[in-house]
N, C-alpha and C. Protein backbone atom coordinates (compact mmCIF):
# COMPACT_ATOMS: atom_id res chain seq x y z
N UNK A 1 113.70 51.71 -141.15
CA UNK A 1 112.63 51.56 -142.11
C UNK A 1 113.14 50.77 -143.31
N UNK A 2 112.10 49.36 -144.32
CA UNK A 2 113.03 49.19 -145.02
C UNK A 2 112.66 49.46 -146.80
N UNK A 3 113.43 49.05 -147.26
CA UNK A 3 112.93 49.98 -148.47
C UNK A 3 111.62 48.80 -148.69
N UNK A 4 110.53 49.52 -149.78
CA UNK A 4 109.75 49.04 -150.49
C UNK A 4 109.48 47.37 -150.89
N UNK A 5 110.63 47.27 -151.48
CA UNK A 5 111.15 45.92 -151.88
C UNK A 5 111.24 44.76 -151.16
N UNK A 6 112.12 45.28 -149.75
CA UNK A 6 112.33 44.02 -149.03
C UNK A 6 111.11 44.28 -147.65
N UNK A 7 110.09 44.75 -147.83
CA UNK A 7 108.86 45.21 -146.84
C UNK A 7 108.32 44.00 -146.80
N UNK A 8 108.01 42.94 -145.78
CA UNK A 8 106.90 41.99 -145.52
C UNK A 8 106.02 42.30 -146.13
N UNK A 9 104.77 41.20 -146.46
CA UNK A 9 103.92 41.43 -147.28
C UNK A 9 102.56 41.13 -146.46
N UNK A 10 101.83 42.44 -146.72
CA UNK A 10 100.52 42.20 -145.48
C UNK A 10 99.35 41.08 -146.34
N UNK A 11 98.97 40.76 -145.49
CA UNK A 11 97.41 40.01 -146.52
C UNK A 11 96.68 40.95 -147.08
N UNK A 12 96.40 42.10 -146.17
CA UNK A 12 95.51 42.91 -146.50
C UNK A 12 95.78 43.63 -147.90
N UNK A 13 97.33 43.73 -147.95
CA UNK A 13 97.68 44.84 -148.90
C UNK A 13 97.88 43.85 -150.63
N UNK A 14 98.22 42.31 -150.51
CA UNK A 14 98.42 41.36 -151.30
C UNK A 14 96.81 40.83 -152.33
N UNK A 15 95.67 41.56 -151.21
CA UNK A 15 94.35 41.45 -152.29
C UNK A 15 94.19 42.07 -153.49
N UNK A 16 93.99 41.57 -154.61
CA UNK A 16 93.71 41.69 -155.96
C UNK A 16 92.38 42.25 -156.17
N UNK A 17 92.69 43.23 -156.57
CA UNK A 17 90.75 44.13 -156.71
C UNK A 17 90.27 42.89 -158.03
N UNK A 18 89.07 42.98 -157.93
CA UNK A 18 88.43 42.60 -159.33
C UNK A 18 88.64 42.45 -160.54
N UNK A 19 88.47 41.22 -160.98
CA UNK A 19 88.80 41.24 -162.25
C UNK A 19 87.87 41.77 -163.36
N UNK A 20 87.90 42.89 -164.29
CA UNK A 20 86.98 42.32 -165.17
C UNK A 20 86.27 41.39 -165.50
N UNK A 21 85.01 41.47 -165.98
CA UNK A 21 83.90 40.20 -165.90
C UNK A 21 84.53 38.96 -167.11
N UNK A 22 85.19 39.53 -167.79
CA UNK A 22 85.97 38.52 -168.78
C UNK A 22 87.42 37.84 -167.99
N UNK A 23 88.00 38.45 -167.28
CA UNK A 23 89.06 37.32 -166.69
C UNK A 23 88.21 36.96 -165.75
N UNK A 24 87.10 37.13 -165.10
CA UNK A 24 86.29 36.01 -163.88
C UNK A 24 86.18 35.33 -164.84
N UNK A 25 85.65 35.19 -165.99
CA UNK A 25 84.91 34.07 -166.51
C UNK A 25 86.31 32.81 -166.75
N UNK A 26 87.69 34.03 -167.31
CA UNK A 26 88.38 33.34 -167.86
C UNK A 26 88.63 32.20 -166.83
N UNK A 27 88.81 32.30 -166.10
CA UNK A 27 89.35 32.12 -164.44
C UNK A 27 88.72 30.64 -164.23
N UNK A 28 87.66 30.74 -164.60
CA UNK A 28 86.40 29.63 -164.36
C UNK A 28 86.97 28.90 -165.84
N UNK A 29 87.51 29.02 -167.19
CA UNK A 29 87.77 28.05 -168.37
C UNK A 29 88.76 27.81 -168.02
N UNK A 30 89.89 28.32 -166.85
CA UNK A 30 91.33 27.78 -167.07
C UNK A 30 91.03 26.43 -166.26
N UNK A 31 90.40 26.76 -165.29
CA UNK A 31 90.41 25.52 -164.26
C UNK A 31 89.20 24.18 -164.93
N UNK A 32 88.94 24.42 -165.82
CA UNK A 32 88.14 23.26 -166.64
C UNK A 32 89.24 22.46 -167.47
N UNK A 33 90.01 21.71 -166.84
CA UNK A 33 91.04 21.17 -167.69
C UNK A 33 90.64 19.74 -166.96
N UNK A 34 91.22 18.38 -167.47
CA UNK A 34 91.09 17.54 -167.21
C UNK A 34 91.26 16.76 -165.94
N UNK A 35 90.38 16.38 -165.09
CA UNK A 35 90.89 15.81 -163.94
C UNK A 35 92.40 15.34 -163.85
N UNK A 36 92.51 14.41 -164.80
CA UNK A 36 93.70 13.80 -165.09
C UNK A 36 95.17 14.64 -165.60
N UNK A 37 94.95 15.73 -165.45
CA UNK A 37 95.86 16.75 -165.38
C UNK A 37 96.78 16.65 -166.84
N UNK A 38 96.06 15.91 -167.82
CA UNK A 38 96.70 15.81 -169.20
C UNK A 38 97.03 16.96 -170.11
N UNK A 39 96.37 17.83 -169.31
CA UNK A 39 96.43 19.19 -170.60
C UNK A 39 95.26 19.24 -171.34
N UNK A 40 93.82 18.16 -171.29
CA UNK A 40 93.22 18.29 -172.58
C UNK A 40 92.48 19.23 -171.82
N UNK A 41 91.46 20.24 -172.44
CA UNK A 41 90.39 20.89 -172.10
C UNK A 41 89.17 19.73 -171.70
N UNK A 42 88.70 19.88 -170.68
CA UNK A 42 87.14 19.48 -170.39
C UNK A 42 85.93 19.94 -171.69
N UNK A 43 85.14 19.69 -172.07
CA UNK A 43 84.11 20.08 -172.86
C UNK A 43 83.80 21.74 -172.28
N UNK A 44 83.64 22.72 -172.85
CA UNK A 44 83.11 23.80 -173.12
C UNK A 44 82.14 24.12 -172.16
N UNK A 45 81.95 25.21 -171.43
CA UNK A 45 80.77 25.74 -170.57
C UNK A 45 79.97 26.39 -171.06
N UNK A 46 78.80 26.62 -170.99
CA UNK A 46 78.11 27.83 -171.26
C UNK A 46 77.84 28.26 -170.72
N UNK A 47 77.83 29.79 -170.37
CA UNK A 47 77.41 30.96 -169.92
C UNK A 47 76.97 30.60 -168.39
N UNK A 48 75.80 29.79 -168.21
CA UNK A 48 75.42 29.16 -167.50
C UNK A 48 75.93 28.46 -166.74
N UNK A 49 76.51 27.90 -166.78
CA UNK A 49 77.31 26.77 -166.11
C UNK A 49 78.12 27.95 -165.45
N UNK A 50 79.14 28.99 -165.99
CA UNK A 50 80.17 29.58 -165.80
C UNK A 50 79.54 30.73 -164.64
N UNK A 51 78.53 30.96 -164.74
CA UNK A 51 78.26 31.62 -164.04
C UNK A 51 77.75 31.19 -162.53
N UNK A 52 77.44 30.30 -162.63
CA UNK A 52 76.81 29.27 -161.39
C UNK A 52 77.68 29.11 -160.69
N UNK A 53 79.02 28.93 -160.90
CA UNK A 53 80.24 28.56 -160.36
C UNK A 53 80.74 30.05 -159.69
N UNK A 54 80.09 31.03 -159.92
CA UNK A 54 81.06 32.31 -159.56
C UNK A 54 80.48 32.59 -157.82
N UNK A 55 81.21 33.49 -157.19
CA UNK A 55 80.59 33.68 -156.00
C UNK A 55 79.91 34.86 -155.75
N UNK A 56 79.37 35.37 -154.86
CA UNK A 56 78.52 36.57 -155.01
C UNK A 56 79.18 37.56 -155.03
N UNK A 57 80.37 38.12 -154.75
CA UNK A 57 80.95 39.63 -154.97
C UNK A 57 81.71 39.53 -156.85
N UNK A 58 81.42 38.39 -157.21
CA UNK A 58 82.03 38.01 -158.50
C UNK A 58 80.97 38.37 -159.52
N UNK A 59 79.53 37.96 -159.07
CA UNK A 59 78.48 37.61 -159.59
C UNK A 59 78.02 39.65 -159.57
N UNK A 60 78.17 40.18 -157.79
CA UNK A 60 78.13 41.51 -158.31
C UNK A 60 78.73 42.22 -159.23
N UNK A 61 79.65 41.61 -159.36
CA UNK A 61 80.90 42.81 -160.16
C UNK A 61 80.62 42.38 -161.42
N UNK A 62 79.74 41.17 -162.23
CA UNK A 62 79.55 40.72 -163.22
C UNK A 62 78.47 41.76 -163.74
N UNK A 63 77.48 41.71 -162.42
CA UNK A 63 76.10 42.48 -162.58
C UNK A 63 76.19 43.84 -162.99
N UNK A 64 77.31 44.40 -162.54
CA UNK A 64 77.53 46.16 -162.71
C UNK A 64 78.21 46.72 -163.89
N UNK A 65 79.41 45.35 -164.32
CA UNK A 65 80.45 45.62 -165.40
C UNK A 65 80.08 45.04 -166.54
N UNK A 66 79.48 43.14 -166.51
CA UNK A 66 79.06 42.55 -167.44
C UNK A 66 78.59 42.86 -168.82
N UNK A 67 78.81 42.24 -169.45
CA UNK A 67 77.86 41.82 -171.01
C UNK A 67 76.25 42.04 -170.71
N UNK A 68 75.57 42.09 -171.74
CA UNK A 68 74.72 42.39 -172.11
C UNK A 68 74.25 40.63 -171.23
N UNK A 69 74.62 39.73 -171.96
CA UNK A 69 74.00 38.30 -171.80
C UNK A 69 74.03 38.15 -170.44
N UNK A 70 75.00 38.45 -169.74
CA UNK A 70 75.54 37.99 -168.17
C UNK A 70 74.25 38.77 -167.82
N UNK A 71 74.06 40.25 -168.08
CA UNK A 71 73.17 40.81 -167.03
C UNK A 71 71.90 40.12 -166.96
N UNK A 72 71.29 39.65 -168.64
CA UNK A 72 70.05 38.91 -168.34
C UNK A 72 70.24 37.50 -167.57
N UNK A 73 71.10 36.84 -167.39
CA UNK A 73 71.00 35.53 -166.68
C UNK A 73 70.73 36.17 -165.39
N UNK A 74 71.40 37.42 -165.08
CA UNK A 74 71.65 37.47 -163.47
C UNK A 74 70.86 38.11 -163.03
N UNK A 75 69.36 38.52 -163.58
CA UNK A 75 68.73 39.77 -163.52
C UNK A 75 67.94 38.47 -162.75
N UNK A 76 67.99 37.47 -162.84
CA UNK A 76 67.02 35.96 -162.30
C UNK A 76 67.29 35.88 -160.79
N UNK A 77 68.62 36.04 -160.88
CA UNK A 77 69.37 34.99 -159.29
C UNK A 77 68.44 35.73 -158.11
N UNK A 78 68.81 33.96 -157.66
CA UNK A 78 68.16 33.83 -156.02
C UNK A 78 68.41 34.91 -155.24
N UNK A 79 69.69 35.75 -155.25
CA UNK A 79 70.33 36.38 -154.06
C UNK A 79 69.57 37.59 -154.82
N UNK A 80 68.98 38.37 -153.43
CA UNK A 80 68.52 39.73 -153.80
C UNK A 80 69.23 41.04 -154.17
N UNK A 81 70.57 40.82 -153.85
CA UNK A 81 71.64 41.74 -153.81
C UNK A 81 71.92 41.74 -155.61
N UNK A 82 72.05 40.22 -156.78
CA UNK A 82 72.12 41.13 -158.00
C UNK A 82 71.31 41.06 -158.58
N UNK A 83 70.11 41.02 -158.75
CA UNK A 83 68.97 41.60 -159.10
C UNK A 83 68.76 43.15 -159.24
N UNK A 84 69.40 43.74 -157.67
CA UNK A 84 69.25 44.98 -157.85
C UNK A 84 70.75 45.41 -158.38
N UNK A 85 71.59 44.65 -158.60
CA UNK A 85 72.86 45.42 -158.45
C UNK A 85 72.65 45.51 -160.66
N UNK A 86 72.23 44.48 -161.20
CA UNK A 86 71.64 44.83 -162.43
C UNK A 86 70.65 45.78 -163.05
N UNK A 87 69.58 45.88 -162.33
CA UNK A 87 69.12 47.01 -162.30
C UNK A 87 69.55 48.38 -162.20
N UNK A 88 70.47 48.80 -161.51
CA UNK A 88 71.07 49.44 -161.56
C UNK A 88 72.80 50.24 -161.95
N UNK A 89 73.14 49.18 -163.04
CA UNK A 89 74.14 49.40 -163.66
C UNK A 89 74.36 50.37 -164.13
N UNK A 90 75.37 50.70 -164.78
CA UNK A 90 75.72 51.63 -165.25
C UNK A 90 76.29 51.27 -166.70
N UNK A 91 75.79 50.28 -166.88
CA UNK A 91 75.68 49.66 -168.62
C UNK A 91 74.34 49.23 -169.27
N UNK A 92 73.69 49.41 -168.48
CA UNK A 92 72.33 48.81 -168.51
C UNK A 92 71.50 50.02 -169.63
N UNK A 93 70.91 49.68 -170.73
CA UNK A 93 70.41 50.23 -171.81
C UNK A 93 68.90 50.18 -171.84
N UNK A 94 68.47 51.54 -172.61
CA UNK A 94 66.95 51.59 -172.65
C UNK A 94 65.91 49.81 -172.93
N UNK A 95 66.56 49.73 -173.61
CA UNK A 95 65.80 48.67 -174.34
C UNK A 95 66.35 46.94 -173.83
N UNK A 96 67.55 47.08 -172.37
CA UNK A 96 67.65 45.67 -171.83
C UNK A 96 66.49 46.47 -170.44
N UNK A 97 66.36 47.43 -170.00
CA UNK A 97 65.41 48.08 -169.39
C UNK A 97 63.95 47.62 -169.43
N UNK A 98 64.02 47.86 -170.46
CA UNK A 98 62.51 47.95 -171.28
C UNK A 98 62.20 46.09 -170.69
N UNK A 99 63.59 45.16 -171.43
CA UNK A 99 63.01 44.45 -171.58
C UNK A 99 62.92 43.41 -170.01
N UNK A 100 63.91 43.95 -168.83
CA UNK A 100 63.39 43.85 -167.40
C UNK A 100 62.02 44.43 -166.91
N UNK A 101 61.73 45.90 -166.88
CA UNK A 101 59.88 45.72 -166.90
C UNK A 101 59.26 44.52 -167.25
N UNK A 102 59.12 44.35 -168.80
CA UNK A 102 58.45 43.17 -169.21
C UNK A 102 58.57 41.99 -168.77
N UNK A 103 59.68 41.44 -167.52
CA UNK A 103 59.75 40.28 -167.35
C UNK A 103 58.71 40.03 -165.73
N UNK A 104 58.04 38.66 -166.04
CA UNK A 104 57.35 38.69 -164.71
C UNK A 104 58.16 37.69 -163.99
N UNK A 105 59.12 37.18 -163.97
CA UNK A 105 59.65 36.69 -163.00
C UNK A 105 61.09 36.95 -162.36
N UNK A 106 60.96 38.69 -162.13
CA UNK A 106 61.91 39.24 -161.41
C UNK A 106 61.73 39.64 -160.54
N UNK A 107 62.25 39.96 -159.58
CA UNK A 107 61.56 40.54 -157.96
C UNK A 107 61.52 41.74 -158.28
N UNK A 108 60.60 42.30 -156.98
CA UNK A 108 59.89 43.55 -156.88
C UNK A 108 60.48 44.51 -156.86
N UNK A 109 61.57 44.45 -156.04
CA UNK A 109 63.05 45.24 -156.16
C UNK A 109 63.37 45.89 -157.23
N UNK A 110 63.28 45.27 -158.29
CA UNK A 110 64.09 45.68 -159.78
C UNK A 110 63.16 46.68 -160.27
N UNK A 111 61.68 46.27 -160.20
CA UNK A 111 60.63 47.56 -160.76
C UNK A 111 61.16 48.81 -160.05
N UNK A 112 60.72 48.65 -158.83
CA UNK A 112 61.25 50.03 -157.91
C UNK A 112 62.50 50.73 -158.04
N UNK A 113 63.12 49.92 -158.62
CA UNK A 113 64.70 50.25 -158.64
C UNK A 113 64.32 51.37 -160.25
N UNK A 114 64.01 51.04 -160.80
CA UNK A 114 63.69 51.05 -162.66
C UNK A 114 62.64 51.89 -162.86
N UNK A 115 61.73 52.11 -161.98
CA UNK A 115 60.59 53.17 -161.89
C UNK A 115 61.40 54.61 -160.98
N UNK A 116 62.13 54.32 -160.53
CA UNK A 116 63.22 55.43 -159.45
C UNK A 116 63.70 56.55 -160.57
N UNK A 117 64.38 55.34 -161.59
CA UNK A 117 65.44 56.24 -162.10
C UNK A 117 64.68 56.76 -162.99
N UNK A 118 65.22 58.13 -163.71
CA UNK A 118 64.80 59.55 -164.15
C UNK A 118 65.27 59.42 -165.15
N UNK A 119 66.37 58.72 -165.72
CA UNK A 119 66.54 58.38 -167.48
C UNK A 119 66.12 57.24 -167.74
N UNK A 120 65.48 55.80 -166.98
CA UNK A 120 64.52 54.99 -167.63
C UNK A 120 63.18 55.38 -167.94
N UNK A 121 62.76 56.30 -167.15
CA UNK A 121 61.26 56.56 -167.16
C UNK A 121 60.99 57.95 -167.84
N UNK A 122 61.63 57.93 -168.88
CA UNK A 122 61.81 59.33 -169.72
C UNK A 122 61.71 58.57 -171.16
N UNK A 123 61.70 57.18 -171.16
CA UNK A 123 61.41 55.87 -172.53
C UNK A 123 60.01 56.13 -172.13
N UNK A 124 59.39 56.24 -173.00
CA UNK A 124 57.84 55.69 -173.02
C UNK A 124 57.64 54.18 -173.26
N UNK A 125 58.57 53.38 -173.93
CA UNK A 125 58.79 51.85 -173.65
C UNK A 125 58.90 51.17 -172.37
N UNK A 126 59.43 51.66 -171.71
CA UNK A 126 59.85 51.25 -170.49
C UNK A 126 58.30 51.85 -169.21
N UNK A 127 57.92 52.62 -169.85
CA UNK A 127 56.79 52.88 -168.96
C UNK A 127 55.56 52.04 -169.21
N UNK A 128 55.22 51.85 -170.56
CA UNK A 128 54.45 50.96 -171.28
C UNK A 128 54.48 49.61 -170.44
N UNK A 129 55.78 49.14 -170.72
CA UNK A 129 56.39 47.64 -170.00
C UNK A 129 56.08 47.48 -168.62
N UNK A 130 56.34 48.55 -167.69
CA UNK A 130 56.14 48.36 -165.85
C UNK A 130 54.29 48.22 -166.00
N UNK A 131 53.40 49.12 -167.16
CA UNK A 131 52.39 49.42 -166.60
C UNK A 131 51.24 48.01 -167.20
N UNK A 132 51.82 47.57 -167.81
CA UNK A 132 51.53 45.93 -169.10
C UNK A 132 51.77 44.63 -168.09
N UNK A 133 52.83 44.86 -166.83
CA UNK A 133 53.32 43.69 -166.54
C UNK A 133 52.39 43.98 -164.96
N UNK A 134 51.84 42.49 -165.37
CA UNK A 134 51.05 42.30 -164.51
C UNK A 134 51.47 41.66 -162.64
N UNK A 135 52.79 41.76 -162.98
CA UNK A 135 53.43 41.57 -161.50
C UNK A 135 54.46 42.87 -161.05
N UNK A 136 53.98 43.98 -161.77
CA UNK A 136 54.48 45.07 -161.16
C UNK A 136 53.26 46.02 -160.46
N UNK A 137 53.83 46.15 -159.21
CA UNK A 137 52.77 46.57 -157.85
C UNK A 137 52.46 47.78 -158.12
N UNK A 138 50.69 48.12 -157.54
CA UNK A 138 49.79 49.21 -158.10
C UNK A 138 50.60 50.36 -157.78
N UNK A 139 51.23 50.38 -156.60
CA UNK A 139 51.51 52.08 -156.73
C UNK A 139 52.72 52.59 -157.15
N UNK A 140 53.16 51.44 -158.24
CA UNK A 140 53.69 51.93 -159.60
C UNK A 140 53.68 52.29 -160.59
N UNK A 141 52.24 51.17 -161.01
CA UNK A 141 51.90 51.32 -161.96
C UNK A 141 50.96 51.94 -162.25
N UNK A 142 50.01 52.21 -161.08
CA UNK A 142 48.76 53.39 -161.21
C UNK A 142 49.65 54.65 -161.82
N UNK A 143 50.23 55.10 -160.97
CA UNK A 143 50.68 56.82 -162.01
C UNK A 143 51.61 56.88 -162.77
N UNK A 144 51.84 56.05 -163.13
CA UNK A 144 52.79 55.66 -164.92
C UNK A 144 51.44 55.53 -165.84
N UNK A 145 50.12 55.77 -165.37
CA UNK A 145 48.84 55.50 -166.17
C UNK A 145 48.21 56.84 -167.32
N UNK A 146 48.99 58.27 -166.39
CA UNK A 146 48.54 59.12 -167.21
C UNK A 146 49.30 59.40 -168.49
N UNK A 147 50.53 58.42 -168.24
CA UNK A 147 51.28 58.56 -169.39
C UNK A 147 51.49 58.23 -170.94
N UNK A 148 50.51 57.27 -170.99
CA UNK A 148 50.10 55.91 -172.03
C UNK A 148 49.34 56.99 -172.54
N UNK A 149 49.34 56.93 -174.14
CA UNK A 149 48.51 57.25 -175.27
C UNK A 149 47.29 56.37 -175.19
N UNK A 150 46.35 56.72 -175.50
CA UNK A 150 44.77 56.35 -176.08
C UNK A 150 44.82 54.58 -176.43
N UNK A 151 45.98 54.70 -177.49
CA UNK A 151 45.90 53.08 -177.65
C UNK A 151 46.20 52.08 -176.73
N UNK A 152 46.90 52.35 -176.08
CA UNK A 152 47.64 51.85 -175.20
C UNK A 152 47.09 51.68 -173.89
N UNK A 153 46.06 52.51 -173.25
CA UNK A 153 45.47 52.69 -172.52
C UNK A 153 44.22 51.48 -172.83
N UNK A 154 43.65 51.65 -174.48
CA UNK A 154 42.63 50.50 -174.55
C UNK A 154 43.22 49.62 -174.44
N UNK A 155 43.96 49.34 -174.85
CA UNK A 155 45.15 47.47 -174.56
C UNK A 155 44.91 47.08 -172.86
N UNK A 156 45.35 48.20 -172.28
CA UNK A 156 45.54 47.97 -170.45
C UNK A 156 43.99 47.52 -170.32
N UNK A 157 42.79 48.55 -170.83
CA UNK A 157 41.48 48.24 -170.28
C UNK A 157 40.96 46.75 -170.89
N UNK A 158 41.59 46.41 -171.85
CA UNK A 158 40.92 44.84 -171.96
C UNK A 158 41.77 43.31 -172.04
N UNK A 159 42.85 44.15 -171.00
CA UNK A 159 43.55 42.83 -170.62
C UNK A 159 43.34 42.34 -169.36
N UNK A 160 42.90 41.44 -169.22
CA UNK A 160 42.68 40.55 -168.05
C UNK A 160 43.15 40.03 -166.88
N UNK A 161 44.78 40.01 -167.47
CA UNK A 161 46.08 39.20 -166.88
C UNK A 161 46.07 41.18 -165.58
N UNK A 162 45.87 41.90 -165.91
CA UNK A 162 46.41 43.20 -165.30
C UNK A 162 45.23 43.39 -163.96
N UNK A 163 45.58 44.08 -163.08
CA UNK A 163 44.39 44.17 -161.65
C UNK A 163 43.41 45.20 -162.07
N UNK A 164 42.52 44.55 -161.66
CA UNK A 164 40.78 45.68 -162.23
C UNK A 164 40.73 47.11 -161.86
N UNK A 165 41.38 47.12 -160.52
CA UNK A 165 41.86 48.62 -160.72
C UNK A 165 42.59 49.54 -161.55
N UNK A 166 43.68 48.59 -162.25
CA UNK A 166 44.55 49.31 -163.37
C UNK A 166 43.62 49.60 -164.62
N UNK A 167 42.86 48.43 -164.49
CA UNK A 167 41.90 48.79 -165.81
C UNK A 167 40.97 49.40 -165.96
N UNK A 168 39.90 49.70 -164.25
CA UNK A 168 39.48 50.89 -164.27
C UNK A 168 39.88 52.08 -165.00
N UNK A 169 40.99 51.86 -164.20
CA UNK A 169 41.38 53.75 -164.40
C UNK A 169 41.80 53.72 -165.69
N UNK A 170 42.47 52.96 -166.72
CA UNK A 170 42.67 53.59 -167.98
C UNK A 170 41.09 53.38 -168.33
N UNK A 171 39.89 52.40 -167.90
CA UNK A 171 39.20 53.09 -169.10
C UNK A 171 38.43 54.82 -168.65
N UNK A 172 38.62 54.97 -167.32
CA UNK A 172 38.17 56.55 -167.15
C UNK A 172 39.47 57.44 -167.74
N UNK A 173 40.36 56.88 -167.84
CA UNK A 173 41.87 58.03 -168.62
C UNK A 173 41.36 58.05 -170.00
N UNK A 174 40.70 57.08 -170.40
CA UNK A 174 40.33 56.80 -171.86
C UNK A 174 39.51 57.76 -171.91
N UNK A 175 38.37 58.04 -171.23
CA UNK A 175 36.75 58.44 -171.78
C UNK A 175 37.36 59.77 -171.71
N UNK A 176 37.62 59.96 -170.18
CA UNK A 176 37.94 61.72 -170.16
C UNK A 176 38.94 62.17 -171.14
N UNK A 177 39.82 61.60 -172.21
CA UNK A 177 40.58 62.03 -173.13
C UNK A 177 39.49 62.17 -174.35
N UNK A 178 38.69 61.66 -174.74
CA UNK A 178 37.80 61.71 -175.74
C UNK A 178 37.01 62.64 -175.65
């Protein structure tokens, strides 16, 4: 047997877990150096750029660990996998919550994901937001309906952008509260 030290080295065992979402990024500014291998820096990335370049188990691990900023860029991406993997972080705050409800161009996934959990839907913001956004599907947003105060309920009944069924029913949640 040989010691530790002089042991061949497996591939399997030579993989590097994850970096924090700040050395991925770093990872992506070191290699922005000059074609010409001078040492100068290339012009500056933003966020954007840096992230476009990452690959998808990079882009997950961004989604779960990330910044506040990273999660909203990534709450967008094409791939269905971080959409939900943002949604369901474990950094993810009432009020970047709040402000995923409110967005209508996130997939359907993320509502369901966000209407699931039992400490987002304990915000009355965040319930407000799924039941306001007019691309979150009825049998979500129908019984998040008894939850809305009076005012809030008239807002739903005379907005337009929302499905006539949603607005039915707050204005009968309305009358029968009066």
């Amino acid at each position: 047997m040989q010691p530790e030290d002089e042991r061949p080295i497996d591939d399997s065992e030579s993989a590097l877990p994850l970096a924090d979402s700040a050395a991925v990024l770093e990872e992506t500014e070191d290699a922005s150096t000059s074609p010409a291998g001078l040492g100068e820096p290339a012009p500056r990335q933003t966020l954007v750029q840096r992230i476009s370049k990452l690959t998808v188990s990079q882009k997950l691990h961004l989604a779960t660990l990330g910044s506040r900023e990273e999660r909203l860029l990534l709450i967008r991406d094409q791939n269905k996998l971080i959409p939900r993997a943002v949604a369901s972080s474990p950094k993810a705050t009432e009020s970047e919550v709040e402000l995923y409800a409110s967005m209508t161009d996130v997939t359907e996934d993320v509502f369901r994901i966000i209407a699931k959990s039992q400490t987002f839907m304990k915000s009355y913001g965040v319930v407000r937001a799924l039941v306001r956004n007019p691309h979150v599907p009825l049998d979500i947003s129908l019984p998040l309906m008894i939850r809305l105060n009076a005012k809030d309920l008239k807002e739903v009944e005379v907005d337009k952008n929302l499905a006539t069924a949603l607005r039915n029913v707050a204005a009968k949640l309305r009358r029968r509260r009066q």
